[in-house]
C-alpha atoms as a PDB file:
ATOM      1  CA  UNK A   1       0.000   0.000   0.000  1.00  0.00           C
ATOM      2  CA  UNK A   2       1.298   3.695  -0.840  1.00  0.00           C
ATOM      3  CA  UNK A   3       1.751   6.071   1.832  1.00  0.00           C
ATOM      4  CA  UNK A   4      -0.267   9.513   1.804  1.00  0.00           C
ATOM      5  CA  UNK A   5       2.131  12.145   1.278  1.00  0.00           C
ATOM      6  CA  UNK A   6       0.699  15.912   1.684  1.00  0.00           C
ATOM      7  CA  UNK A   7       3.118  18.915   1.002  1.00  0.00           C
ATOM      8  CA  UNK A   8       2.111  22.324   3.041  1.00  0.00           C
ATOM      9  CA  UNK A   9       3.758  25.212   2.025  1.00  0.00           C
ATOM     10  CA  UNK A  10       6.812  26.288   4.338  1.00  0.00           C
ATOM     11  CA  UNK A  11       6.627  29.606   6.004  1.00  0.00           C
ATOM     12  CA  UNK A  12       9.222  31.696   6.797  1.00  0.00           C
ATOM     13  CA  UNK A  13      11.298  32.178   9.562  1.00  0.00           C
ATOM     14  CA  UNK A  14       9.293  34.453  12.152  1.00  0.00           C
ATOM     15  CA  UNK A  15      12.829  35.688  13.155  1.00  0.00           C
ATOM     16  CA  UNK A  16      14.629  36.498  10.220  1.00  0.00           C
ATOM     17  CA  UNK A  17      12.277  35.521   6.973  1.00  0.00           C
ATOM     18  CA  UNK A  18      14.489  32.775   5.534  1.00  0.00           C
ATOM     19  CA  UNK A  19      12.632  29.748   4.374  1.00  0.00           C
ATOM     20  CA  UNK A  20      11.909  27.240   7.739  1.00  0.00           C
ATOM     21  CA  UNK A  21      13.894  24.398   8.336  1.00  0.00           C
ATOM     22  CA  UNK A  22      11.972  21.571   9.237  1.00  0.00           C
ATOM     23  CA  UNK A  23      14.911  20.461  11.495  1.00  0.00           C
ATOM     24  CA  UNK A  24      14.550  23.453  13.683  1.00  0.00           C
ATOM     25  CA  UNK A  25      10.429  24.288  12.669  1.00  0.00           C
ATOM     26  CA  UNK A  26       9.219  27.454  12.868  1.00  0.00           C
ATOM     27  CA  UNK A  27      12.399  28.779  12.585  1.00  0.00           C
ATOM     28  CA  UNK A  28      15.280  28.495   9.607  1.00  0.00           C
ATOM     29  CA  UNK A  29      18.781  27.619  12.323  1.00  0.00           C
ATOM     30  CA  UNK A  30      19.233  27.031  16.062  1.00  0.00           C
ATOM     31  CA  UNK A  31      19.967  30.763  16.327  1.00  0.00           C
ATOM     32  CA  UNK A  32      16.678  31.865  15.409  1.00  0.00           C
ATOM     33  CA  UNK A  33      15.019  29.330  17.891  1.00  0.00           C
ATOM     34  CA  UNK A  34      17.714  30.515  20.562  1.00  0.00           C
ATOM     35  CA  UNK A  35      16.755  34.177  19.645  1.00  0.00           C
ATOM     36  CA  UNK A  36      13.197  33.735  20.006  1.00  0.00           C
ATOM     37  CA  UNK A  37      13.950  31.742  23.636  1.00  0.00           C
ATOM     38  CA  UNK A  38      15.827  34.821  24.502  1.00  0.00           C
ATOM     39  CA  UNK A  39      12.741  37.159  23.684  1.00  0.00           C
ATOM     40  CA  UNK A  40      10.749  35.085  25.313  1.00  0.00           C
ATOM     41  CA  UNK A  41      12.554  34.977  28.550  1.00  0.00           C
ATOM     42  CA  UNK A  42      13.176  39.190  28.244  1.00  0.00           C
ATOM     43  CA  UNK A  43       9.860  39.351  28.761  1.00  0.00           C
ATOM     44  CA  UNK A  44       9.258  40.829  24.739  1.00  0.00           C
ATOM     45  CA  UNK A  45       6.219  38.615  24.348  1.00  0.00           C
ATOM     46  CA  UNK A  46       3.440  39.278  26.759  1.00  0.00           C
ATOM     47  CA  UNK A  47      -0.119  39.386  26.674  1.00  0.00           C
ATOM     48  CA  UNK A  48      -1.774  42.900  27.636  1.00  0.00           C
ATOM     49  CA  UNK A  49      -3.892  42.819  30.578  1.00  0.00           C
ATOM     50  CA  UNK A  50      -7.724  43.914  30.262  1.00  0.00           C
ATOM     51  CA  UNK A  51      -8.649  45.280  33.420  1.00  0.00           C
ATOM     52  CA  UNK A  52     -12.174  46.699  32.387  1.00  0.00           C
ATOM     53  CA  UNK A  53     -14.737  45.176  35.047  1.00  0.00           C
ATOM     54  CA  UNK A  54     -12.051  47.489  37.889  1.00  0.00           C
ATOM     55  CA  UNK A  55     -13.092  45.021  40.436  1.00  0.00           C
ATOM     56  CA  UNK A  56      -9.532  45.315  42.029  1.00  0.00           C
ATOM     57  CA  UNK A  57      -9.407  48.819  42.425  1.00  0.00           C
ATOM     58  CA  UNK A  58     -13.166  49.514  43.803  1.00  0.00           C
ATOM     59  CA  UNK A  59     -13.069  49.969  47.941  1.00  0.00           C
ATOM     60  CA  UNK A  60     -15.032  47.203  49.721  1.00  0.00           C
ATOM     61  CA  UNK A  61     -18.799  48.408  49.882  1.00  0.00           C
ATOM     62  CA  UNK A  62     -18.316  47.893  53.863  1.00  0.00           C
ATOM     63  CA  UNK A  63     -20.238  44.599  54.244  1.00  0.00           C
ATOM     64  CA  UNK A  64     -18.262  43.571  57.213  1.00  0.00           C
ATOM     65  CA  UNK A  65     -18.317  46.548  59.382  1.00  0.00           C
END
């Protein structure tokens, strides 16, 4: 029986833009993975915080006085 090959197309390198290397997928080398570790542990990828509802900055309404 033949195996079921399917081709995707490759995107690039989220670092630097050079074709990805499935060896080291996303990225195109081990620098570009160790580059994106780096940001990572900087703190250069972080999710914004939504604080709309303000329930941590309203007093208490005095409930247990």
């Amino acid at each position: 029986m033949a195996e079921i090959v399917t081709f995707t197309k490759r995107k690039p390198c989220p670092i630097c833009s050079k074709p990805s290397d499935p060896k080291h997928h996303p990225f195109c080398s081990n620098r570009c993975r160790e580059v994106d570790l780096g940001r990572w542990l900087k703190g250069h990828y972080a999710i914004p915080a939504d604080d709309q509802d303000g329930a941590d900055n309203e007093p208490d309404s005095g409930a247990d006085s």
